[in-house]
Each structure stands twice: as structure tokens, then as C-alpha cells.
N, C-alpha and C. Protein backbone atom coordinates (compact mmCIF):
# COMPACT_ATOMS: atom_id res chain seq x y z
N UNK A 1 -5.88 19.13 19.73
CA UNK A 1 -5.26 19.74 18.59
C UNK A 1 -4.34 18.71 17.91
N UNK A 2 -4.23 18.87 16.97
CA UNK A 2 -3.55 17.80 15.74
C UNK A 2 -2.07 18.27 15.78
N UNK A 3 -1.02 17.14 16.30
CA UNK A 3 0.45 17.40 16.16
C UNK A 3 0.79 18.22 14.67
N UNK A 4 2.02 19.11 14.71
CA UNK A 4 2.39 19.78 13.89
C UNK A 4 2.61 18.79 12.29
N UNK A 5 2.59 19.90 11.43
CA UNK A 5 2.82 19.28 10.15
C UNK A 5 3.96 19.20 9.51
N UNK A 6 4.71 18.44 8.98
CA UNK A 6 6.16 18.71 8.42
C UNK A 6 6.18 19.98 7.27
N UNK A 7 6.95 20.12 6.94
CA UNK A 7 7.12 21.32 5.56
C UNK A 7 6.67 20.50 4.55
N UNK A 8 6.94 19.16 4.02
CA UNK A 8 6.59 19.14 2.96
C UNK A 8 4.38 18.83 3.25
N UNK A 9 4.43 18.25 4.19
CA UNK A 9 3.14 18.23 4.48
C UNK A 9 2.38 19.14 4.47
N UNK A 10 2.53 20.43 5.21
CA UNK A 10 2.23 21.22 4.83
C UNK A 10 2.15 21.82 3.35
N UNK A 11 3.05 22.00 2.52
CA UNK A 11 3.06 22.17 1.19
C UNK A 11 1.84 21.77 0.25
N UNK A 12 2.17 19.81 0.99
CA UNK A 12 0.83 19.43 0.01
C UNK A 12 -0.36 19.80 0.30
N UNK A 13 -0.78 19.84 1.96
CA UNK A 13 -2.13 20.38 1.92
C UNK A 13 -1.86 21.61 1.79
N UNK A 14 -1.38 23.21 1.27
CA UNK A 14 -1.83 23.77 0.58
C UNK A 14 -2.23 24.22 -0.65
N UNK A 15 -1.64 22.64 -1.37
CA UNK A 15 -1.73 22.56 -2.75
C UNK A 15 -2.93 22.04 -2.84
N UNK A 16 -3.15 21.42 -1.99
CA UNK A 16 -4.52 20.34 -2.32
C UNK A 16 -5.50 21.02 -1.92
N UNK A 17 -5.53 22.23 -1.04
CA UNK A 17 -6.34 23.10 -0.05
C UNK A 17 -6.91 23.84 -1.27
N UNK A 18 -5.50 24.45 -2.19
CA UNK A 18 -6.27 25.42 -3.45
C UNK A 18 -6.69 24.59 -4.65
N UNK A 19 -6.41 23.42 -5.05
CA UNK A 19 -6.87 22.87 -5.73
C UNK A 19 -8.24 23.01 -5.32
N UNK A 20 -8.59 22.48 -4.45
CA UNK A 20 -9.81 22.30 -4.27
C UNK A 20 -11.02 23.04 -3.99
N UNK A 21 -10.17 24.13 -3.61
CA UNK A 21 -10.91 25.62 -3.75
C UNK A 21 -11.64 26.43 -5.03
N UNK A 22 -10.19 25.85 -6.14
CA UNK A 22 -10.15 25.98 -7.47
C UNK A 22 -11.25 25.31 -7.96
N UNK A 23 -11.39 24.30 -8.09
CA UNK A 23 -12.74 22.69 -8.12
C UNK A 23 -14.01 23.97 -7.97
N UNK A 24 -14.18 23.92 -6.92
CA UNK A 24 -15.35 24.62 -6.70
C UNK A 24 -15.49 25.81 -7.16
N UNK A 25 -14.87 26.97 -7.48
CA UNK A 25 -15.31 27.82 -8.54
C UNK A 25 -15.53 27.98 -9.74
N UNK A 26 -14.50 26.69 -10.22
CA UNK A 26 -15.20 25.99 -11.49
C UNK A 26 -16.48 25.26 -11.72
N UNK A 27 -17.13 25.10 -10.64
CA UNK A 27 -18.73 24.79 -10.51
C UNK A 27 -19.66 25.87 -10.55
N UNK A 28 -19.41 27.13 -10.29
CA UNK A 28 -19.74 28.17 -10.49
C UNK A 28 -19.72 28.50 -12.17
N UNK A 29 -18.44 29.06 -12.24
CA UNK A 29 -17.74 29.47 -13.80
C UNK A 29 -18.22 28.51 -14.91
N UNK A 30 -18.20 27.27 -14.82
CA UNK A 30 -18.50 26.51 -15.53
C UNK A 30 -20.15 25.70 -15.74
N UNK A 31 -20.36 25.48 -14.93
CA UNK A 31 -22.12 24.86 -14.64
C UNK A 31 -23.11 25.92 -14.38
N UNK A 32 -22.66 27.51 -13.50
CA UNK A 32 -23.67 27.68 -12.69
C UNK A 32 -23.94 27.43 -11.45
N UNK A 33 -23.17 26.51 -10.93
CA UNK A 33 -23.71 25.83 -9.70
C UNK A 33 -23.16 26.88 -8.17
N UNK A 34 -24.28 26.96 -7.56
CA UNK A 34 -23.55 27.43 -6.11
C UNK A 34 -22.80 26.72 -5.01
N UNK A 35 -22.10 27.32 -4.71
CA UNK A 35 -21.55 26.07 -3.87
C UNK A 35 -20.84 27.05 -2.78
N UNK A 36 -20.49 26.49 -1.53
CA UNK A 36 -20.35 26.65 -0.35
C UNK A 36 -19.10 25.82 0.36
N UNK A 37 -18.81 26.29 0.77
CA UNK A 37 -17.38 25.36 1.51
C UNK A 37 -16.61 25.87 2.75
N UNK A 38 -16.59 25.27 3.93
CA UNK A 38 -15.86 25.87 5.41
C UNK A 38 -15.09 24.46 5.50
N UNK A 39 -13.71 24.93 5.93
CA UNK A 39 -12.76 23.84 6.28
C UNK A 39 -11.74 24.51 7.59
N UNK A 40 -11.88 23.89 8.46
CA UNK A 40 -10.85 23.48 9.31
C UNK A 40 -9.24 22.99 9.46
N UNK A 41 -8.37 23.83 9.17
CA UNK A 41 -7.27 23.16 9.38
C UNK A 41 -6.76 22.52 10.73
N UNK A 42 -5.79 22.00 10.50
CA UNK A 42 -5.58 20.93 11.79
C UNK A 42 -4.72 21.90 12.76
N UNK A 43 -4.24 22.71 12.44
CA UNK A 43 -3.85 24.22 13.59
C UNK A 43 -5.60 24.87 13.93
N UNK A 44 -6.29 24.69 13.67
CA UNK A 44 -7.78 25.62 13.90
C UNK A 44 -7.94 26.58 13.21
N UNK A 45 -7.02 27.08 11.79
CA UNK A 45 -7.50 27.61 10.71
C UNK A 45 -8.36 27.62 10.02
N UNK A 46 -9.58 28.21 9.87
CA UNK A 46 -10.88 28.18 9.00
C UNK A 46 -10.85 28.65 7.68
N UNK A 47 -10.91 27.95 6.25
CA UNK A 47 -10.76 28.47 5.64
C UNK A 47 -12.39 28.65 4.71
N UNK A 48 -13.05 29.42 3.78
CA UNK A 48 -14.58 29.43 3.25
C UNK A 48 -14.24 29.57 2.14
N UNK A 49 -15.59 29.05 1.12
CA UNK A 49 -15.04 29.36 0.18
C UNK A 49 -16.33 29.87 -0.24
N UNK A 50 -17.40 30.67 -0.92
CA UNK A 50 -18.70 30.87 -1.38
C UNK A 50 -19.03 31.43 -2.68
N UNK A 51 -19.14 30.93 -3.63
CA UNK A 51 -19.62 31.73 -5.19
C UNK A 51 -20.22 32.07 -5.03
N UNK A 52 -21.36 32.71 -4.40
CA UNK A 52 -22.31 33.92 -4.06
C UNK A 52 -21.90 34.63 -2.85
N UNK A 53 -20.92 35.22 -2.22
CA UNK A 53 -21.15 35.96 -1.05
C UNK A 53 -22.04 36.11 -0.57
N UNK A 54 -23.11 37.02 -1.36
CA UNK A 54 -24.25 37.63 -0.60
C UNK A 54 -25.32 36.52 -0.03
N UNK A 55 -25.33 35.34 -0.78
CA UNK A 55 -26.11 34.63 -0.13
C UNK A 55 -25.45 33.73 0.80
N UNK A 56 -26.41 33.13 1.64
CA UNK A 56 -26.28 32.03 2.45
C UNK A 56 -26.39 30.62 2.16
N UNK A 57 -25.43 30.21 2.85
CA UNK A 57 -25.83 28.74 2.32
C UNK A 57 -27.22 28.09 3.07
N UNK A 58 -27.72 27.36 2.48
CA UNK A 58 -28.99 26.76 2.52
C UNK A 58 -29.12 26.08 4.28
N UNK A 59 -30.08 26.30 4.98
CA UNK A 59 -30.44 25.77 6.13
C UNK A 59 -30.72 24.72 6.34
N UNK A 60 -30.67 23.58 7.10
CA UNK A 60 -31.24 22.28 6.95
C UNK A 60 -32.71 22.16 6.99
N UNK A 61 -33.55 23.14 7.44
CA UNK A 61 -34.68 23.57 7.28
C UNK A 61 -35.23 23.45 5.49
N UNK A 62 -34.15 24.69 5.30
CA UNK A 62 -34.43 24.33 3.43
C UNK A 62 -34.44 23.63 2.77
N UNK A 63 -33.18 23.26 3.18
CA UNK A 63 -33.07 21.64 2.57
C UNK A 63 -34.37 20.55 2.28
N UNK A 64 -34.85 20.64 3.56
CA UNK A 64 -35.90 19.51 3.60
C UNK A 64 -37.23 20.11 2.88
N UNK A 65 -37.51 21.50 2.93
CA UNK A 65 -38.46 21.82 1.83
C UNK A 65 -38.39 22.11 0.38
N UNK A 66 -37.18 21.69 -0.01
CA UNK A 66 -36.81 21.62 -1.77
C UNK A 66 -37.56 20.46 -2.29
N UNK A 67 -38.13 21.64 -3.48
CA UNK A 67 -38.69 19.97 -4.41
C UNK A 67 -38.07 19.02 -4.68
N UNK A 68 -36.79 18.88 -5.17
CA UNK A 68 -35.65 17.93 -5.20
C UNK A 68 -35.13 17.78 -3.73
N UNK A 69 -34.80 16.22 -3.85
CA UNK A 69 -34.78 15.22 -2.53
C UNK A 69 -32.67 16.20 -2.40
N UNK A 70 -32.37 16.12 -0.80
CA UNK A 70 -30.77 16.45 -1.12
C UNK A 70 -30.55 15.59 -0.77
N UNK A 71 -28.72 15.35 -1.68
CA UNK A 71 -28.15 14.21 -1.52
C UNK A 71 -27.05 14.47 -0.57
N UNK A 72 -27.24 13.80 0.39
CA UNK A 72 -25.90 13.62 1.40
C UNK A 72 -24.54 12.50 1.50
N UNK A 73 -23.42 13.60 1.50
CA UNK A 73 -22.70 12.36 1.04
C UNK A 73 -21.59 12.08 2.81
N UNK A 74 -20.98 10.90 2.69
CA UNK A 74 -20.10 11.45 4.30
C UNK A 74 -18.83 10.22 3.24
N UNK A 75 -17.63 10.46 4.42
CA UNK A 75 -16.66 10.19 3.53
C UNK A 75 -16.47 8.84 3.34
N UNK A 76 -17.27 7.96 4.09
CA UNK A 76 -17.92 6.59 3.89
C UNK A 76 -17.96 6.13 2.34
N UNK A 77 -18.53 6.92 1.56
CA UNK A 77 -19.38 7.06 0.50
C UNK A 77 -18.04 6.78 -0.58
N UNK A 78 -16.85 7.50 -0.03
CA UNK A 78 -16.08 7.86 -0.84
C UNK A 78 -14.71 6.53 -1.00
N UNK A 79 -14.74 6.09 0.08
CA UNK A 79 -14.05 4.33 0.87
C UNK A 79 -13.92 3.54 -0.22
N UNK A 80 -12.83 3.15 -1.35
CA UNK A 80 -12.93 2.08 -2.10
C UNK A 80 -11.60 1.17 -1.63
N UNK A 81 -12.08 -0.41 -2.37
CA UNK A 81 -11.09 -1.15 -1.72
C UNK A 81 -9.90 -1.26 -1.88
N UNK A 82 -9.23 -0.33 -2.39
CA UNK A 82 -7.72 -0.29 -2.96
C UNK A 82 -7.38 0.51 -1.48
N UNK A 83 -8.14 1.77 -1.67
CA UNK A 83 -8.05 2.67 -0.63
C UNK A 83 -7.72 2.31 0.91
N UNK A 84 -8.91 1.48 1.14
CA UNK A 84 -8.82 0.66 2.46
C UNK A 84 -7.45 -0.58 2.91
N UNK A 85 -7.05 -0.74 2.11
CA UNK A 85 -5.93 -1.44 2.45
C UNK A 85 -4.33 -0.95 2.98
N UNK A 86 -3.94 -1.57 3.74
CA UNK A 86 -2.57 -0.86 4.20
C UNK A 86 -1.82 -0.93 3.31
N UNK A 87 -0.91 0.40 3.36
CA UNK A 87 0.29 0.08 2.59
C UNK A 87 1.16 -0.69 3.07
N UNK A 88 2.00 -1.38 2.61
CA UNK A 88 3.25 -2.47 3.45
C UNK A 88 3.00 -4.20 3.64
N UNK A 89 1.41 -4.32 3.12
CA UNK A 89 1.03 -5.73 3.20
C UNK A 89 1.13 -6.59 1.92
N UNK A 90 1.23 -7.56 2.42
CA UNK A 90 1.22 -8.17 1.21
C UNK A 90 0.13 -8.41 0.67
N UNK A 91 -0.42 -9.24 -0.50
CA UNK A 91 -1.33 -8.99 -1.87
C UNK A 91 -1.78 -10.28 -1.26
N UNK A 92 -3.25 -9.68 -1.06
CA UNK A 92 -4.42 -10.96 -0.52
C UNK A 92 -4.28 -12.55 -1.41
N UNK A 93 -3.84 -13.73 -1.05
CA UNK A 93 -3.62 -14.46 -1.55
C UNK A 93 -4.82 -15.32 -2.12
N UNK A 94 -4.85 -15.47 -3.24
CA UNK A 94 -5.94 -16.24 -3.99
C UNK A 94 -6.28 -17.39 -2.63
N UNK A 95 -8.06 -17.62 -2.88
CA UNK A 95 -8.53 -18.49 -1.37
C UNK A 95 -10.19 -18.83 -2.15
N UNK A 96 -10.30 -19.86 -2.68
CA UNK A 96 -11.01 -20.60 -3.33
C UNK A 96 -11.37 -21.69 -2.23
N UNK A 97 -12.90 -21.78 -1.42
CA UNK A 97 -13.48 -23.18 -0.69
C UNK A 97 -13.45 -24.49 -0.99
N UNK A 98 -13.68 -24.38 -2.43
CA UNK A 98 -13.46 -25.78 -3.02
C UNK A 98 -12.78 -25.89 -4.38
N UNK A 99 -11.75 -26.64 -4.51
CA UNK A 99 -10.79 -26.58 -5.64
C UNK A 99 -11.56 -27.93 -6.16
N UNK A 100 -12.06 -27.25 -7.93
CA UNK A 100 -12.93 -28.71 -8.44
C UNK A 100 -11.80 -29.60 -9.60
N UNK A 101 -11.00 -28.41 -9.66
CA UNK A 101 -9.90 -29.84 -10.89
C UNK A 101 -8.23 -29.43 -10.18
N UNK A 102 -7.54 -30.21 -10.70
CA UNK A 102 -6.46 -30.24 -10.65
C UNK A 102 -5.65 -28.67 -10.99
N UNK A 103 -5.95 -28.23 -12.30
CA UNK A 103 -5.75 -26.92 -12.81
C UNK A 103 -5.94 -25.77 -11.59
N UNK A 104 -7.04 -25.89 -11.26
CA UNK A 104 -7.00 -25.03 -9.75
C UNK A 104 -6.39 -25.04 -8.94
N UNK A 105 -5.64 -26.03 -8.43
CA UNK A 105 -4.98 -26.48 -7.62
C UNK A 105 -3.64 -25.74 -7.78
N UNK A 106 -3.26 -26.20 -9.12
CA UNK A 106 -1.81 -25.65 -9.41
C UNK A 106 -1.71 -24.72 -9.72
N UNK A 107 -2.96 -23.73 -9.87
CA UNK A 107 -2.95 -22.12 -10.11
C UNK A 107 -2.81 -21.51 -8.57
N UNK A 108 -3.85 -21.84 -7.81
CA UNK A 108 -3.67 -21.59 -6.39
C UNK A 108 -2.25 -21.86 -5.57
N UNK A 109 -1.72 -22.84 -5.68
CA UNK A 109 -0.35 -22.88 -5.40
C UNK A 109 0.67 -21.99 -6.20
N UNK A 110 0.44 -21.83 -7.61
CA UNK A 110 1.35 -20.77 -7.83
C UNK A 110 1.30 -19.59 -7.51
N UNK A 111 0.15 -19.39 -7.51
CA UNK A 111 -0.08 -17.85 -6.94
C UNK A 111 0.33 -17.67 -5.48
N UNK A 112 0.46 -18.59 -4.50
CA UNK A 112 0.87 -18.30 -3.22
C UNK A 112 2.08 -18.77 -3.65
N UNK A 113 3.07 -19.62 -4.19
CA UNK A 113 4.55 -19.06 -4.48
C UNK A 113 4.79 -17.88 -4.72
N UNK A 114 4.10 -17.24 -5.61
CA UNK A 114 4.84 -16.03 -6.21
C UNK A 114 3.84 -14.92 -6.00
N UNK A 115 3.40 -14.44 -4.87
CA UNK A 115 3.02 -13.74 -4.77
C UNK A 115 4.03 -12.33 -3.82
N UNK A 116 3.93 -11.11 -4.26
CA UNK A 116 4.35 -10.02 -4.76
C UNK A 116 4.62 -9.28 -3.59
N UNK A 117 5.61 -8.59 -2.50
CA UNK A 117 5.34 -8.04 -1.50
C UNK A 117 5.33 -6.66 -1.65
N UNK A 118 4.34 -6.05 -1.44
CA UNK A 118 3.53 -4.49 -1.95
C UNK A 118 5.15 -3.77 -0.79
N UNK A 119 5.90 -2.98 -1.33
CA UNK A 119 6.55 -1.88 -0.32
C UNK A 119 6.03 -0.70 -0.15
């Protein structure tokens, strides 16, 4: 089980919990689209979300017999490189193999003078 959440932590994930709840019925309301959603909170709270009740969400069975191919996404997909970096480090320092003029040289050195420490 996942250590407790602070108050304001909590707060945000229930802001972000209905936002996103919100998201998806606007795929409904707005497109048409069905959509489906089960989440886990980190206490073992389940929360669903379904624009069709009555139906079910699609089987992996189904899936694979739709004329259209499905797209699977995992949160891999979602990983960009700003994202991936720690907060608290400093700013990857310019790193060039071969410096061909002088001008390079003294750009590369300035940039590791004055380079920026991210807080």
C-alpha cells in the first residue's frame, strides 16, 4: 500500500482525478466517443467512469476482431525529455566531439561559465 498523502496532495489529485473524469465526458458530449475508465487510488479506492452504462467495455477478444487496428498506448508513450529530467540538476552542458574553429571554442567555454543552476 502507498504511504499516506498530505492534504494538499490529496487536494491536487482530486482536482486532477475530476478533471479528468470531466476530459472524458467531454468525449462523449462532444465527439460521440465512448469511453471507459477504472482507476485505483493509492488508499485502494476504485474510481469508473463509463458514457454508456449499459454497455461494456470492449473485450480483448473484440478488440482484435475490429476492422480498425486498436491503438495501445502505456505511459512510455507519454515520456518526453523535459519530463525525464530531475528537478535540482543542473542544465546539460553544451558537449561538441570536435570543435572545428576557434568561435566554437569560445562559445563552448562560455556556455560552461555561465551555465544556469535549475532550483
Amino acid at each position: 500500500m502507498a504511504p499516506p498523502l498530505s492534504r494538499v496532495k490529496r487536494e491536487q489529485l482530486r482536482k486532477r482525478r475530476n478533471n479528468l473524469l470531466r476530459r472524458h465526458n467531454e468525449f462523449w458530449v462532444l465527439y460521440g466517443m465512448k469511453s471507459w475508465l477504472i482507476m485505483e487510488l493509492p488508499d485502494g479506492q476504485i474510481f469508473t467512469y463509463h458514457s454508456h452504462p449499459d454497455t461494456s467495455p470492449p473485450s480483448r477478444e473484440d478488440m482484435k476482431t475490429r476492422p480498425k487496428p486498436t491503438i495501445v498506448r502505456t505511459p512510455r508513450d507519454y515520456i518526453s525529455a523535459t519530463s525525464a529530467q530531475s528537478v535540482g540538476r543542473d542544465i546539460p552542458a553544451f558537449c561538441a566531439p570536435v570543435r572545428q574553429t576557434q568561435k566554437w571554442e569560445a562559445l563552448a567555454n562560455h556556455l560552461n561559465n555561465n551555465r544556469r543552476i535549475v532550483s
